[in-house]
Protein backbone atom coordinates (compact mmCIF):
# COMPACT_ATOMS: atom_id res chain seq x y z
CA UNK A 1 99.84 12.71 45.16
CA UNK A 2 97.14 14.13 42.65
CA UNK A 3 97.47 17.62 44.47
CA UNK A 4 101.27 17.37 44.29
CA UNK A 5 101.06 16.77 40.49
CA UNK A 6 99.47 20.01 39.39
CA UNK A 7 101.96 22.74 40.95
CA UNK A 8 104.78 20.69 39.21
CA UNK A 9 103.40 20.56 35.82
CA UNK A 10 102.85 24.27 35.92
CA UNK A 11 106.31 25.16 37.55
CA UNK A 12 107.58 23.28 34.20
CA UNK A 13 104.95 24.95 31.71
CA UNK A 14 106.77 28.26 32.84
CA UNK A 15 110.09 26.99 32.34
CA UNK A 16 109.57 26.08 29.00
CA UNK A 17 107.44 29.20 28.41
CA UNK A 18 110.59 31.15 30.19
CA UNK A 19 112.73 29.12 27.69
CA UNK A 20 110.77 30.10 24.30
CA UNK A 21 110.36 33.41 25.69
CA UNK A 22 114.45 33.74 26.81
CA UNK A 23 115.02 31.82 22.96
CA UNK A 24 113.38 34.58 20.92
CA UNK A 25 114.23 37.62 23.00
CA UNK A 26 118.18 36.33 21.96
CA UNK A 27 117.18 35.84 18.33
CA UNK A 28 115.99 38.76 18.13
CA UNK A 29 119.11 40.52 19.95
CA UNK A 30 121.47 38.70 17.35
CA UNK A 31 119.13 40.02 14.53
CA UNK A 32 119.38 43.74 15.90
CA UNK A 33 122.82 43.46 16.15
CA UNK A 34 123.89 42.25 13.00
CA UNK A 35 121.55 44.94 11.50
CA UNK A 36 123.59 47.40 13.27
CA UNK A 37 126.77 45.95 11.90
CA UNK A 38 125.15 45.99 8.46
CA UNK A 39 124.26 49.63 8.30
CA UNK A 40 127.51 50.70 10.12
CA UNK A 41 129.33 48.87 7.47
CA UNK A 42 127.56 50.35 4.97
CA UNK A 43 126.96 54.17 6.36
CA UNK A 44 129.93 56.22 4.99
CA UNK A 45 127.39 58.36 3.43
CA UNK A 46 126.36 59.28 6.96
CA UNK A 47 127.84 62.25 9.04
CA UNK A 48 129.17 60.43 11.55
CA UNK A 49 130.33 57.34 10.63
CA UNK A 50 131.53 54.30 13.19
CA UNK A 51 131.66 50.45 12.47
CA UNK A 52 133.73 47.22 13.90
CA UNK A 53 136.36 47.39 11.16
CA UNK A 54 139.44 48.84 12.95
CA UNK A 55 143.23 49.22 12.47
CA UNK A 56 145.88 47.64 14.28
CA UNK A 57 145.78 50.76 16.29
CA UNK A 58 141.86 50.71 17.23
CA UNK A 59 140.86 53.35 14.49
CA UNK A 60 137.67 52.70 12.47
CA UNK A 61 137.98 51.89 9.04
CA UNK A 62 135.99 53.70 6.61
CA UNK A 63 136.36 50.98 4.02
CA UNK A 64 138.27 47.87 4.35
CA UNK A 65 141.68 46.77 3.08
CA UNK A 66 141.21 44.97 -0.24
CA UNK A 67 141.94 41.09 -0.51
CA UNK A 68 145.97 41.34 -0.98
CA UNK A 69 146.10 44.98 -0.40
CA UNK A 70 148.47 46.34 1.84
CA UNK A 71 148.90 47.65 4.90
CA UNK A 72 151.37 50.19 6.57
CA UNK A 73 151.38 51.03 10.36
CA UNK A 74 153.61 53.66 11.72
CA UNK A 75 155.99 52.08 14.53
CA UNK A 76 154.97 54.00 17.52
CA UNK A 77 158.17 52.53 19.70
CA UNK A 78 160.62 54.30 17.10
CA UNK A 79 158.86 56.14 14.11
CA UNK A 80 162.74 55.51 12.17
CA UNK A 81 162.68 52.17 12.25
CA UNK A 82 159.15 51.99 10.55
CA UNK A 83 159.54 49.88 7.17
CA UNK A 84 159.61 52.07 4.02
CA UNK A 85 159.43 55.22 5.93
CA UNK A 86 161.49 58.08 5.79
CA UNK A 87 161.83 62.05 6.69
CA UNK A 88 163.13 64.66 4.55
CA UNK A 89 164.57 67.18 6.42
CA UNK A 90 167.27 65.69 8.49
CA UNK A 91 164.98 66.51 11.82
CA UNK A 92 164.70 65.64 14.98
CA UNK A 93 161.71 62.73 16.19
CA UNK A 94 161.24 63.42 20.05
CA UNK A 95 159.14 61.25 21.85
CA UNK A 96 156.33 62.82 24.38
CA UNK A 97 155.09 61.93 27.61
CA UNK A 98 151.65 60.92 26.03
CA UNK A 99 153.78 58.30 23.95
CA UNK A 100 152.90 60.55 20.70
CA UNK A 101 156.22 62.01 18.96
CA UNK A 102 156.95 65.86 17.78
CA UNK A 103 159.03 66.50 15.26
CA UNK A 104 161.25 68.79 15.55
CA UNK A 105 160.48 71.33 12.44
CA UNK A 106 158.10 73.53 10.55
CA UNK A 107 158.29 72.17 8.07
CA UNK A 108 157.35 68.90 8.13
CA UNK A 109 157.55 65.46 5.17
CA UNK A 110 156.82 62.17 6.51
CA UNK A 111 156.85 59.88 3.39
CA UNK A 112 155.74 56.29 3.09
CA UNK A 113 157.02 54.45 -0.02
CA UNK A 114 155.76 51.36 -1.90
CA UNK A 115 158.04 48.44 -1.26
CA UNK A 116 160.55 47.44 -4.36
CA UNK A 117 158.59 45.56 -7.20
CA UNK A 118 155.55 46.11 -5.96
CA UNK A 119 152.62 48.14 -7.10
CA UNK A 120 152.77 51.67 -5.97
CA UNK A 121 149.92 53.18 -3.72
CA UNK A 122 147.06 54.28 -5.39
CA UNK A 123 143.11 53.06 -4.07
CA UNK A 124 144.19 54.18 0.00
CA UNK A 125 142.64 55.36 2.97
CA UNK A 126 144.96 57.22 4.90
CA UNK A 127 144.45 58.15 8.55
CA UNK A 128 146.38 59.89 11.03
CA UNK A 129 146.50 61.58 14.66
CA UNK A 130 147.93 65.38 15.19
CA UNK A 131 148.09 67.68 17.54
CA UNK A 132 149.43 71.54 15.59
CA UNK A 133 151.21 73.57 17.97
CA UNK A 134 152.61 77.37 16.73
CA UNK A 135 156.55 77.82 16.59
CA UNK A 136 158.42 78.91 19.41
CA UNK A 137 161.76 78.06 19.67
CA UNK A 138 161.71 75.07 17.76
CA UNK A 139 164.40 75.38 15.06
CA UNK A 140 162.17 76.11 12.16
CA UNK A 141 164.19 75.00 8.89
CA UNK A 142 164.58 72.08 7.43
CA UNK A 143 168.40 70.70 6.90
CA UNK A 144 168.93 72.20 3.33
CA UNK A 145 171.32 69.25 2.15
CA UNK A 146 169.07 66.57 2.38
CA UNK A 147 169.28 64.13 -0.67
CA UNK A 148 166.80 61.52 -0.23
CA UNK A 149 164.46 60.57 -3.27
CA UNK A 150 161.87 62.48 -1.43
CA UNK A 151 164.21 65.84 -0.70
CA UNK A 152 162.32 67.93 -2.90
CA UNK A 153 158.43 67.02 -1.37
CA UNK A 154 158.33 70.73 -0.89
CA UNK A 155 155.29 73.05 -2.03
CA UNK A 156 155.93 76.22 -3.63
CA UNK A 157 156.80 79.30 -1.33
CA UNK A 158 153.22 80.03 -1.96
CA UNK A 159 151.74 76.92 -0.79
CA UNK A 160 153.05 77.01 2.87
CA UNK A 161 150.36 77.31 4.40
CA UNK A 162 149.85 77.09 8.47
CA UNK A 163 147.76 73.05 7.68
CA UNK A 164 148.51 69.61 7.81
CA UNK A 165 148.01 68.15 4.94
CA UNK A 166 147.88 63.86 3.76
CA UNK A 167 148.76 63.51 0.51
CA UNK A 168 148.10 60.56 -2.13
CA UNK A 169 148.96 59.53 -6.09
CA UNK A 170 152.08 61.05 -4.98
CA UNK A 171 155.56 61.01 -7.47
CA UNK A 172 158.92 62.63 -6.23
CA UNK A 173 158.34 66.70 -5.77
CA UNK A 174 161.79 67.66 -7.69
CA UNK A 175 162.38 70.71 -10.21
CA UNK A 176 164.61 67.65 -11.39
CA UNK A 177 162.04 65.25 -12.85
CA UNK A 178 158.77 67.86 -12.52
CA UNK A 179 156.61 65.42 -14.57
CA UNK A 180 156.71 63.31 -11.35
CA UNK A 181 155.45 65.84 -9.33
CA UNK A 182 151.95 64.59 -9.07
CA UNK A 183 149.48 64.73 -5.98
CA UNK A 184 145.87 64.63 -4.44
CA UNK A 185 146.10 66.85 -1.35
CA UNK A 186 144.03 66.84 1.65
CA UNK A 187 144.34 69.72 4.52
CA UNK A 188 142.69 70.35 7.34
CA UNK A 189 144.08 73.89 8.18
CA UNK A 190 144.76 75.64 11.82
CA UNK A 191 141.55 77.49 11.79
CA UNK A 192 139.51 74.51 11.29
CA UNK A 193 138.92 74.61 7.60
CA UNK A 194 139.56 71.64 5.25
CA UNK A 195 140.17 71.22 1.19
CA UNK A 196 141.26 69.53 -1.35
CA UNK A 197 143.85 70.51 -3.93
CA UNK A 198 145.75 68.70 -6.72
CA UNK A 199 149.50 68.95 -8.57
CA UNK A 200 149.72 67.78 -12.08
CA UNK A 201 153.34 68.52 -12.06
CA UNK A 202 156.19 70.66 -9.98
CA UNK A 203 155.32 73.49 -9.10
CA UNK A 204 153.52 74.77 -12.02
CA UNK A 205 150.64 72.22 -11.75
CA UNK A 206 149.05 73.40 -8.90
CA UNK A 207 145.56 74.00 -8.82
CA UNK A 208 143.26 76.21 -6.41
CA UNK A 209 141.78 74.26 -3.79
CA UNK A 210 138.44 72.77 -3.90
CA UNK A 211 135.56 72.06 -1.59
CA UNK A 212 137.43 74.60 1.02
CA UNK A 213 135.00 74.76 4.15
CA UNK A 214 134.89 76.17 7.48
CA UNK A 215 133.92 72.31 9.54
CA UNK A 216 135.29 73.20 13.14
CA UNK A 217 136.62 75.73 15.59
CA UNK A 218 140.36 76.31 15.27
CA UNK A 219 142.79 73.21 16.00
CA UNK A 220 145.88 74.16 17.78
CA UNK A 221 147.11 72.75 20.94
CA UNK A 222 144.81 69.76 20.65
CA UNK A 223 144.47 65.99 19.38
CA UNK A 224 142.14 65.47 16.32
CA UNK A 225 142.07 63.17 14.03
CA UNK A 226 142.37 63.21 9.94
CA UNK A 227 141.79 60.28 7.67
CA UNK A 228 141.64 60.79 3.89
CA UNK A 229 140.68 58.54 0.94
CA UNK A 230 141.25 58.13 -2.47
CA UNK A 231 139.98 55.90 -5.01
CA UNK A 232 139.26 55.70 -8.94
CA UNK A 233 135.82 55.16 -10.17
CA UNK A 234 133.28 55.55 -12.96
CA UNK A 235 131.55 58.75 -14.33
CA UNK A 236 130.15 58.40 -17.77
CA UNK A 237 132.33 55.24 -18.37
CA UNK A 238 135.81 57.22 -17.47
CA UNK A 239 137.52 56.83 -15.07
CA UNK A 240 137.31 59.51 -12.32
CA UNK A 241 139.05 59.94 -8.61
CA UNK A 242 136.77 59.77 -5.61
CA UNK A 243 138.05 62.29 -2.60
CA UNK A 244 137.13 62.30 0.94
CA UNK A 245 138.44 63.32 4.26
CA UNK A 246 136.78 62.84 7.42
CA UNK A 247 137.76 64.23 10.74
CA UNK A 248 137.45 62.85 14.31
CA UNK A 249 137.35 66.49 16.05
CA UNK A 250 137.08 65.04 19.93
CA UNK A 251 139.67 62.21 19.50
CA UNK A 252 137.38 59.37 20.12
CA UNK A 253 137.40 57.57 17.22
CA UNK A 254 134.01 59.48 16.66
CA UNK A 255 134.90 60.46 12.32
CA UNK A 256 132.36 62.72 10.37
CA UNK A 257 132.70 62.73 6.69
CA UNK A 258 133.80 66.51 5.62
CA UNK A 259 134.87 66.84 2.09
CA UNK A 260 133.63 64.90 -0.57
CA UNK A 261 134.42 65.89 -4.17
CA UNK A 262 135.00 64.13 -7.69
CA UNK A 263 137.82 64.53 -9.92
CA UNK A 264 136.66 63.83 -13.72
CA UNK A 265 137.91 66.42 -15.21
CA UNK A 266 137.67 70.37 -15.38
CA UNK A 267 140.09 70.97 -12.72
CA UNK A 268 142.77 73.39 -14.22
CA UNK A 269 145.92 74.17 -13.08
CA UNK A 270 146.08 78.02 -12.43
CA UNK A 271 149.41 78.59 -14.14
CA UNK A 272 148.93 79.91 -17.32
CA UNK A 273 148.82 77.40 -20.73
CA UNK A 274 152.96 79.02 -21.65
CA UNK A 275 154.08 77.75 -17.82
CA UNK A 276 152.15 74.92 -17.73
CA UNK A 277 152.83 73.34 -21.20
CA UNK A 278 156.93 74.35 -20.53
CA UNK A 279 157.67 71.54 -18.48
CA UNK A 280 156.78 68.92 -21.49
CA UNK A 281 154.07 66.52 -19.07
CA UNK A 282 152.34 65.75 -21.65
CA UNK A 283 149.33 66.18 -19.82
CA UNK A 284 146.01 68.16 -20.10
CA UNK A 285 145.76 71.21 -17.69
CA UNK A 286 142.91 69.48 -15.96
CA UNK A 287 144.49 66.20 -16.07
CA UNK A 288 142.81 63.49 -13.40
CA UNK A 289 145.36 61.73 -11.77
CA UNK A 290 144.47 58.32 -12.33
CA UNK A 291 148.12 57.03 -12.31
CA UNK A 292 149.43 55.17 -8.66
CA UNK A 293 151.88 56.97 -7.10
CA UNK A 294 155.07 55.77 -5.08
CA UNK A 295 154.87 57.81 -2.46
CA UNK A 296 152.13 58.81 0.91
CA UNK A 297 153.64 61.82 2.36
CA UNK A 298 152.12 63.03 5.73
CA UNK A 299 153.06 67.07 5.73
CA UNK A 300 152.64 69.97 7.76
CA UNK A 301 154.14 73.63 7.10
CA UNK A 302 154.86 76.01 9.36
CA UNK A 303 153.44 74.63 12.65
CA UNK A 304 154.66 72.30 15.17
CA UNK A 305 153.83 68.44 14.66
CA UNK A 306 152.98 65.84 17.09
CA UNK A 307 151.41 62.64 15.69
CA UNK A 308 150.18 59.27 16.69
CA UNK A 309 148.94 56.09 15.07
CA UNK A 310 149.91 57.04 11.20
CA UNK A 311 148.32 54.34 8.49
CA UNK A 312 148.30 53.63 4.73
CA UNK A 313 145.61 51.12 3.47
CA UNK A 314 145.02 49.87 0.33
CA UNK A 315 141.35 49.62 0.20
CA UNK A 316 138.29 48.27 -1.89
CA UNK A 317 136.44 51.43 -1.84
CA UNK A 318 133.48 48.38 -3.59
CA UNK A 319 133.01 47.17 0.09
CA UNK A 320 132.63 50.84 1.82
């Protein structure tokens, strides 16, 4: 009996040793992990960025959607039936064999507009999938007697350039009411350059673009993805606009941060002080655009658009 005791006290030492040992190796695991979480939450200074916030279509978050805030998802089943949406050219949406849709233009508005009596978009992250393709023989105008409120979301003859571009703190582009003309813009061009550039008014508000840099090899004929975000905050107790764009160049979900400027002030529109001051804005020629907007427009110029998994978000760029 005495020699049977011994083996079974030790068999059960090791199971509780097993047990303490199994208990803190699991503690320790949890700890890790919700490190990990912590910093990815809290790494949008970093190059590449990836956390566990993600849209309804999968897509990491760079910041999340503030308490209240809303959201805006494209409807991937029929783009037209997509609440608030609209196109401005009368085009064609044709779905592909991926389950992505082209349009059926050069020259490209998808706009996304704030919902009747609510507040208009202003603090958003918005985030998109494209694949640029050059004409062929895709009918390359737009229908010229469009009359929605967005018609007129046109650049300038000099402005179309060969990019996609996201757009934010946008008003109605109109030589009717140019005051509303207003806009952050944020392209990622065909040769794999990105920038920023902004519109005080239309068309004589436009400034040069900013922060213009070579960050990849040339995009055509292939998914990537583009997210940009805008948000107001404080420099020297005034209010400034934060601008970033990040790009997911292997369409992974894998986003590195790739512009990152600050609007507070000393960014002039190029027209001169007679062509700028002629539309009556009221507004400084380096005015910061701290006003919402009504309108996101998604826009591409003279390429070929496919896109997947458009979003709007308001965000709380606090919790980045």
């Amino acid at each position: 009996m005495r020699g049977n005791a011994l083996p079974s006290r030790s068999l059960f030492a090791i199971v509780i040793i097993f047990a303490v040992f199994h208990s803190c190796i699991s503690a320790e695991l949890e700890f890790l992990s919700g490190a990990i979480a912590t910093n990815d939450a809290f790494s949008v200074q970093e190059s590449h960025f990836a956390n566990n916030r993600k849209d309804l279509f999968g897509i990491s978050e760079m910041y999340p959607t503030i308490a209240g805030g809303r959201e805006w998802h494209v409807n991937m089943t029929n783009p037209a039936n997509s609440s608030h949406f609209s196109e401005t050219g009368g085009f064609e949406l044709v779905k592909q064999n991926d389950g992505s849709w082209r349009v059926n233009s050069t020259h490209v508005r998808l706009v996304v507009g704030s919902p009747p009596n609510m507040t208009e978009w202003k603090n958003v992250e918005i985030t998109g999938y494209a694949k640029l393709s050059l004409p062929s023989t895709v009918n390359s105008s737009s229908s010229s007697n469009s009359s929605s409120i967005n018609s007129s979301t046109n650049n300038s003859e000099s402005e179309e350039i060969d990019d996609l571009a996201f757009i934010g703190r946008s008003g109605r582009h109109s030589s009717e009411v140019p005051c509303e003309g207003t806009a952050y813009v944020g392209g990622l061009h065909n040769e794999g350059s990105v920038g920023w550039k902004k519109e005080i008014w239309h068309t004589g508000g436009y400034t040069d673009e900013r922060a213009r840099n070579v960050v990849t090899e040339p995009i055509l004929d292939r998914w990537v993805g583009w997210k940009v975000i805008i948000y107001d905050l404080q420099v020297n107790n005034e209010t400034a606009v934060k601008l970033e764009s990040y790009l997911d160049d292997h369409n992974n979900d894998s986003w590195e941060k790739v512009t990152e400027i600050t609007d507070s002030g000393g960014w002039y529109s190029r027209s001169t002080d007679e062509k700028f001051f002629s539309a009556g804005c009221d507004k400084e020629r380096d005015h910061v655009i701290t006003e919402a907007g009504p309108f996101v427009i998604f826009r591409t110029d003279n390429l070929i658009l496919d896109f997947k998994d458009l979003s709007v978000r308001e965000i709380d760029p606090l919790l980045g």
